[in-house]
Protein backbone atom coordinates (compact mmCIF):
# COMPACT_ATOMS: atom_id res chain seq x y z
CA UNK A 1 2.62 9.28 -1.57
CA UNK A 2 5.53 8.01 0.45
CA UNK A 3 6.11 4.30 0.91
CA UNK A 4 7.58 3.53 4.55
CA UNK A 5 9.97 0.55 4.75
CA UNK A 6 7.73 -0.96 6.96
CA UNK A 7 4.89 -1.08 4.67
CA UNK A 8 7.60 -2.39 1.64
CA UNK A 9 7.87 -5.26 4.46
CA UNK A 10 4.53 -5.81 4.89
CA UNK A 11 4.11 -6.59 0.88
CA UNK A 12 7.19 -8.75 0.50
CA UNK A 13 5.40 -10.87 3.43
CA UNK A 14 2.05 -11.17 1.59
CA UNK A 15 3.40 -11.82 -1.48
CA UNK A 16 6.46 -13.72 -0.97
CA UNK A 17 4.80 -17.80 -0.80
CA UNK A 18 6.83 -20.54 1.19
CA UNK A 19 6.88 -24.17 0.60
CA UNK A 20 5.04 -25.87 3.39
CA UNK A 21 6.20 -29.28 4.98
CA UNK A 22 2.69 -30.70 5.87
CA UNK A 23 -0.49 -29.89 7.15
CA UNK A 24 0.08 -29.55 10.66
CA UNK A 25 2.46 -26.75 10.20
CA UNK A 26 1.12 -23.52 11.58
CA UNK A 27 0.66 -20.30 8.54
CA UNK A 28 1.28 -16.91 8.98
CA UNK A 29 -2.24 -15.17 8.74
CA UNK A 30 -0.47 -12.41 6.91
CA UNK A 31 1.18 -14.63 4.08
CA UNK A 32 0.76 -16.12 0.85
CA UNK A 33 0.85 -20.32 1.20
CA UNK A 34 1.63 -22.80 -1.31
CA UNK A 35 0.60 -26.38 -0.87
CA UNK A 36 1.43 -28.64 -3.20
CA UNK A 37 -1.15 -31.29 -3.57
CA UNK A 38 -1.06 -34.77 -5.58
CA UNK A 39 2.18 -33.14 -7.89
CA UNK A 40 -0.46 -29.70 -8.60
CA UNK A 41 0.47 -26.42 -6.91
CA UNK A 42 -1.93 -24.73 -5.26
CA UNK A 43 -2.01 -21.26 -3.26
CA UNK A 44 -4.44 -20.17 -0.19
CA UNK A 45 -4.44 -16.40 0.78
CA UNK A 46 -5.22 -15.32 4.27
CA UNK A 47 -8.15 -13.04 4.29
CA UNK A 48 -5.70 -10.02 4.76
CA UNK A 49 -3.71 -10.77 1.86
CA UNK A 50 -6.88 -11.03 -0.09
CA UNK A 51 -8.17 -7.79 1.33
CA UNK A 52 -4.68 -6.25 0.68
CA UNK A 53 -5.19 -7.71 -3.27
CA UNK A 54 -8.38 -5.83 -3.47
CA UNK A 55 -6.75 -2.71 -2.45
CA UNK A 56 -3.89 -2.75 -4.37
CA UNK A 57 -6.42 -3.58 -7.60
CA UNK A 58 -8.29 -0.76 -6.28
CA UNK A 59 -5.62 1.91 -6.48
CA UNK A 60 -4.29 0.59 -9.90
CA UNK A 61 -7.43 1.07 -11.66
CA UNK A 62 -7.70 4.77 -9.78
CA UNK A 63 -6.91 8.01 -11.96
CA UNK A 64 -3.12 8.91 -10.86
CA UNK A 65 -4.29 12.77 -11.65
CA UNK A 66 -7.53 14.10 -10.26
CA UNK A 67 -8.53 16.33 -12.91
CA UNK A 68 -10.96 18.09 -11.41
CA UNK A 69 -8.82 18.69 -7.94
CA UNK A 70 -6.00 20.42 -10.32
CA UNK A 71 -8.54 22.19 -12.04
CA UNK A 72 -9.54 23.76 -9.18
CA UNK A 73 -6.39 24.59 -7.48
CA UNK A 74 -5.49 26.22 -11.27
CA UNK A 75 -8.39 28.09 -11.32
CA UNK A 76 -7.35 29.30 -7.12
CA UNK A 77 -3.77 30.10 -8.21
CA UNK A 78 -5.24 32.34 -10.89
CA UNK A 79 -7.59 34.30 -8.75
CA UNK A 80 -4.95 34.31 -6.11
CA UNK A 81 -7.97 32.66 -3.36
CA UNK A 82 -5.51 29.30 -3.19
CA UNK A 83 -4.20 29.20 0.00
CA UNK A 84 -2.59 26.47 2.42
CA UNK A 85 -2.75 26.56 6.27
CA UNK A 86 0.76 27.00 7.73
CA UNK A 87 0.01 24.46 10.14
CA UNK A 88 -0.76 21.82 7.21
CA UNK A 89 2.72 22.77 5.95
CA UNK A 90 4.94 22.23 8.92
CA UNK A 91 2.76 18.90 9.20
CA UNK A 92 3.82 17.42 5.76
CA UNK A 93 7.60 19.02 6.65
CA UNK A 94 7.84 17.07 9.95
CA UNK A 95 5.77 14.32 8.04
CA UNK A 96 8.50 13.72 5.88
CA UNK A 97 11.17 14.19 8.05
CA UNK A 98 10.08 11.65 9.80
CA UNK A 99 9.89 9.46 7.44
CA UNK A 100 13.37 10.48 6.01
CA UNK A 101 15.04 9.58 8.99
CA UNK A 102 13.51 6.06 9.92
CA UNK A 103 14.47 4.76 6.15
């Protein structure tokens, strides 16, 4: 997977939390709040970041290996039937060297 530096922005936003003044101040619907209430601290998460919470607990309780995917392409490479489109190929080239070149 490659991790833009946009999307390491958008995490350091939802998970960074900022002291708020009072109630009146306006909150970033993409950030973490904390209030601090009669000498407690107390956080509130915008939908998103909850929904972006979810996800990320999501993805760490997912498999990093697909067994059954690699046992497939194994069994492809053997038989010599595994083959990639050379269009998929030049898309994950430029993909990346995209990518490479806006971090």
């Amino acid at each position: 997977m490659i991790v833009s530096s946009q999307q390491i922005q958008v995490v350091l936003r939802l998970y960074g939390a900022r002291q708020i003044k009072g109630p009146q101040e306006q909150r970033s619907p993409a950030e973490a709040q904390v209030v601090r209430e009669e000498g407690a601290d107390r956080a509130e998460l915008s939908e998103e970041a909850l929904f972006y919470q979810e996800a990320r607990k999501a993805v760490q309780e997912a498999p990093d290996v697909r067994e059954e995917r690699v046992r497939e392409i194994k069994e492809a490479l053997v038989k010599g039937t595994y083959a990639v489109p050379a269009e998929t190929v030049a898309e994950k080239m430029l993909g990346r060297l995209l990518v490479d070149r806006r971090i």
